[in-house]
C-alpha atoms as a PDB file:
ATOM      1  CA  UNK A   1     107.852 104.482  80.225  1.00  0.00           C
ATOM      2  CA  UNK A   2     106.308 103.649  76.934  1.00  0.00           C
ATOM      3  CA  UNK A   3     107.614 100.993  74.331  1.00  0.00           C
ATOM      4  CA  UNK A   4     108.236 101.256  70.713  1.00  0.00           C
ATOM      5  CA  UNK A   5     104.493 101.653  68.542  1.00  0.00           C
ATOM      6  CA  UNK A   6     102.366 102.840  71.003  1.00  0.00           C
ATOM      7  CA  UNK A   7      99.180 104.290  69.475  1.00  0.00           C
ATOM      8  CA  UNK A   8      97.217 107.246  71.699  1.00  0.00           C
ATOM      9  CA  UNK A   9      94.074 108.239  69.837  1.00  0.00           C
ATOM     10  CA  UNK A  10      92.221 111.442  70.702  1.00  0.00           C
ATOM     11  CA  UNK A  11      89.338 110.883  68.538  1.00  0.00           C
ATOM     12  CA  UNK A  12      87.358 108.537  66.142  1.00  0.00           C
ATOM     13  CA  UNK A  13      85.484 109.021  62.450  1.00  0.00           C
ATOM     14  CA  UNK A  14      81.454 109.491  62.974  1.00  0.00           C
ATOM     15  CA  UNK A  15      79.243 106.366  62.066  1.00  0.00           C
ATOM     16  CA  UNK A  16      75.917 107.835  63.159  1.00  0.00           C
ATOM     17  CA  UNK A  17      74.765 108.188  60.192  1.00  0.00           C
ATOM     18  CA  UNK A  18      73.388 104.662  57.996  1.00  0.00           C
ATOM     19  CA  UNK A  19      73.304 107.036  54.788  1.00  0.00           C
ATOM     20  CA  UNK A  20      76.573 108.122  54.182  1.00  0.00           C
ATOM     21  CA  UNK A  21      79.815 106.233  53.779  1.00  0.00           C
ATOM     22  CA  UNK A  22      81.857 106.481  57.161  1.00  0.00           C
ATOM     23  CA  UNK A  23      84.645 108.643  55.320  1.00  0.00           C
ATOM     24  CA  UNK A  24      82.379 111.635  54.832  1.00  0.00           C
ATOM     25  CA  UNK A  25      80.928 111.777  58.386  1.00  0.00           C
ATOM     26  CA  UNK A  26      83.574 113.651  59.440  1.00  0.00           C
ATOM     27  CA  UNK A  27      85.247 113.248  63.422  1.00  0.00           C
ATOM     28  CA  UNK A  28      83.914 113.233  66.556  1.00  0.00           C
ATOM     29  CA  UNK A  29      84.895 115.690  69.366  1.00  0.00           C
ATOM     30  CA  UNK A  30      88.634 115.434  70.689  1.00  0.00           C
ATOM     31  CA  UNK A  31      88.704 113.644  73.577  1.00  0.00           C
ATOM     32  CA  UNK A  32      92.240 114.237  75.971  1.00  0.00           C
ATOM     33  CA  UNK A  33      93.906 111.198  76.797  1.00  0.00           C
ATOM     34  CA  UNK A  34      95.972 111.816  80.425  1.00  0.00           C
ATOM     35  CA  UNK A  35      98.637 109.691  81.488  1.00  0.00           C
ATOM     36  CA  UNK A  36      99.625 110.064  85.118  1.00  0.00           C
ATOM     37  CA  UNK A  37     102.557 109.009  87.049  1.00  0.00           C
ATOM     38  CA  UNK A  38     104.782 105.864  87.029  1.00  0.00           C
ATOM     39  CA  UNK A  39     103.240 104.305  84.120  1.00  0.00           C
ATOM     40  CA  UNK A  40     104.811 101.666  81.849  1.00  0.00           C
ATOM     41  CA  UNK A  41     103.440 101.160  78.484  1.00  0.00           C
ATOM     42  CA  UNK A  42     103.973  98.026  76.699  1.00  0.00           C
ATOM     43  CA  UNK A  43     104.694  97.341  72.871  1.00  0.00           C
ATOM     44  CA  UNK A  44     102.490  98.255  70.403  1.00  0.00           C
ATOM     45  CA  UNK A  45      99.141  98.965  72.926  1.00  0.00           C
ATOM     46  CA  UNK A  46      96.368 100.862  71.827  1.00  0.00           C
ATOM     47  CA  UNK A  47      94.690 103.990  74.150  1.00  0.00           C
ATOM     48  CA  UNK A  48      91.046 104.880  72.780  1.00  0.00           C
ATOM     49  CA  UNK A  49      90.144 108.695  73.050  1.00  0.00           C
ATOM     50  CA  UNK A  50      88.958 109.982  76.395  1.00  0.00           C
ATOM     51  CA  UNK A  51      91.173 107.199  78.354  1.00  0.00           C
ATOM     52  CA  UNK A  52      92.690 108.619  81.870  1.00  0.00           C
ATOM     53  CA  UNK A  53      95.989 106.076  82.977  1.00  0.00           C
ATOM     54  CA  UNK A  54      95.527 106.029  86.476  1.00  0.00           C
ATOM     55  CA  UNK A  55      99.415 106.547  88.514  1.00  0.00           C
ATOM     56  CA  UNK A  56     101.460 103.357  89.095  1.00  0.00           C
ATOM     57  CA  UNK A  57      99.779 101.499  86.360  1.00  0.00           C
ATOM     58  CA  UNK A  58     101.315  98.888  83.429  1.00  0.00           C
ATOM     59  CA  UNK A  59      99.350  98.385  80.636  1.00  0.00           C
ATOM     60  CA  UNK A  60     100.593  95.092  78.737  1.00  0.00           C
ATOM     61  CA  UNK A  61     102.074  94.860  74.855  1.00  0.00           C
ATOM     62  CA  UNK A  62      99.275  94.440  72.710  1.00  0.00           C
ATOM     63  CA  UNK A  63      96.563  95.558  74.770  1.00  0.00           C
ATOM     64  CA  UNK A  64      93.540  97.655  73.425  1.00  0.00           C
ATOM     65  CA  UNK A  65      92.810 100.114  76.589  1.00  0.00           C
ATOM     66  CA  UNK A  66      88.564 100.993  76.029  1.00  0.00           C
ATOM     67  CA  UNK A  67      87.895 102.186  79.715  1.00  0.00           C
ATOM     68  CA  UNK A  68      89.340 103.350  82.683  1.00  0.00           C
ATOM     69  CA  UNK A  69      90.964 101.605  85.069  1.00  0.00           C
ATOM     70  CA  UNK A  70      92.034 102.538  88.976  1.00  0.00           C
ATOM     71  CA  UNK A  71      95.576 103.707  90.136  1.00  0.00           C
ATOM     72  CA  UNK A  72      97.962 100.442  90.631  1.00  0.00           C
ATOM     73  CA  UNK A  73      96.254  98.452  88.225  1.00  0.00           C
ATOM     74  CA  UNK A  74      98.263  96.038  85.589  1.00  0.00           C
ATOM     75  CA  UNK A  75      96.102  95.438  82.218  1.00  0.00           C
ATOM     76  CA  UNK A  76      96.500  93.531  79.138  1.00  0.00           C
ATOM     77  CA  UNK A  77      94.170  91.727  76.546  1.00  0.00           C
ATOM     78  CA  UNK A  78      91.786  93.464  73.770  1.00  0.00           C
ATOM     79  CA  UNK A  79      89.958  94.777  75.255  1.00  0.00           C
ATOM     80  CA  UNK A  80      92.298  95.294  78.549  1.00  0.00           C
ATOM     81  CA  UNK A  81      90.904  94.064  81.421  1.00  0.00           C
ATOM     82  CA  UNK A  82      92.273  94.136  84.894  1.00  0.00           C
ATOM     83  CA  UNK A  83      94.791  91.474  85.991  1.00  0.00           C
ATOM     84  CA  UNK A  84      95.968  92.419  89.419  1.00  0.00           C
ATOM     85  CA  UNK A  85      97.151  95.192  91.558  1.00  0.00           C
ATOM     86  CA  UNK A  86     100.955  96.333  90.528  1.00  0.00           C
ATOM     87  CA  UNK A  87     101.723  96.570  94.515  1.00  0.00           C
ATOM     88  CA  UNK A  88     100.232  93.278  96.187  1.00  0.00           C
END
């Protein structure tokens, strides 16, 4: 399931390089972002490139999702962090 204004990036602008503005750096690779199984997506949460969403997992409105996190797992905050297991 995923709620209303869910953002899924897949990639990020360059900032490597101190001499040139940010906007002329160009992009960095494409990264896939997989989401498995039985996942529920809260409102308006952010998934940074690269991100795999373990099966059975709930990732809370608002959160900012920077790493991976294992199957079962219920997140939230910026950046997500793990709260509990979804099946205790």
């Amino acid at each position: 399931m995923m709620a209303p204004e869910v953002l899924i990036f897949n990639r990020n602008h360059r900032t490597d390089d101190p001499s040139r503005p940010f906007c002329e750096q160009g992009m960095t690779e494409t990264r896939q972002v997989v989401i498995g199984d039985n996942v529920w997506i809260g409102e308006r949460a952010i998934l940074t490139a690269g991100r795999h969403i373990a099966d059975n997992t709930v990732i809370a409105a608002g959160s900012v999702v920077t790493k991976d996190f294992p199957e079962g797992s219920i997140i939230g905050g910026n950046p997500a962090k793990f709260i509990r297991k979804t099946f205790e």
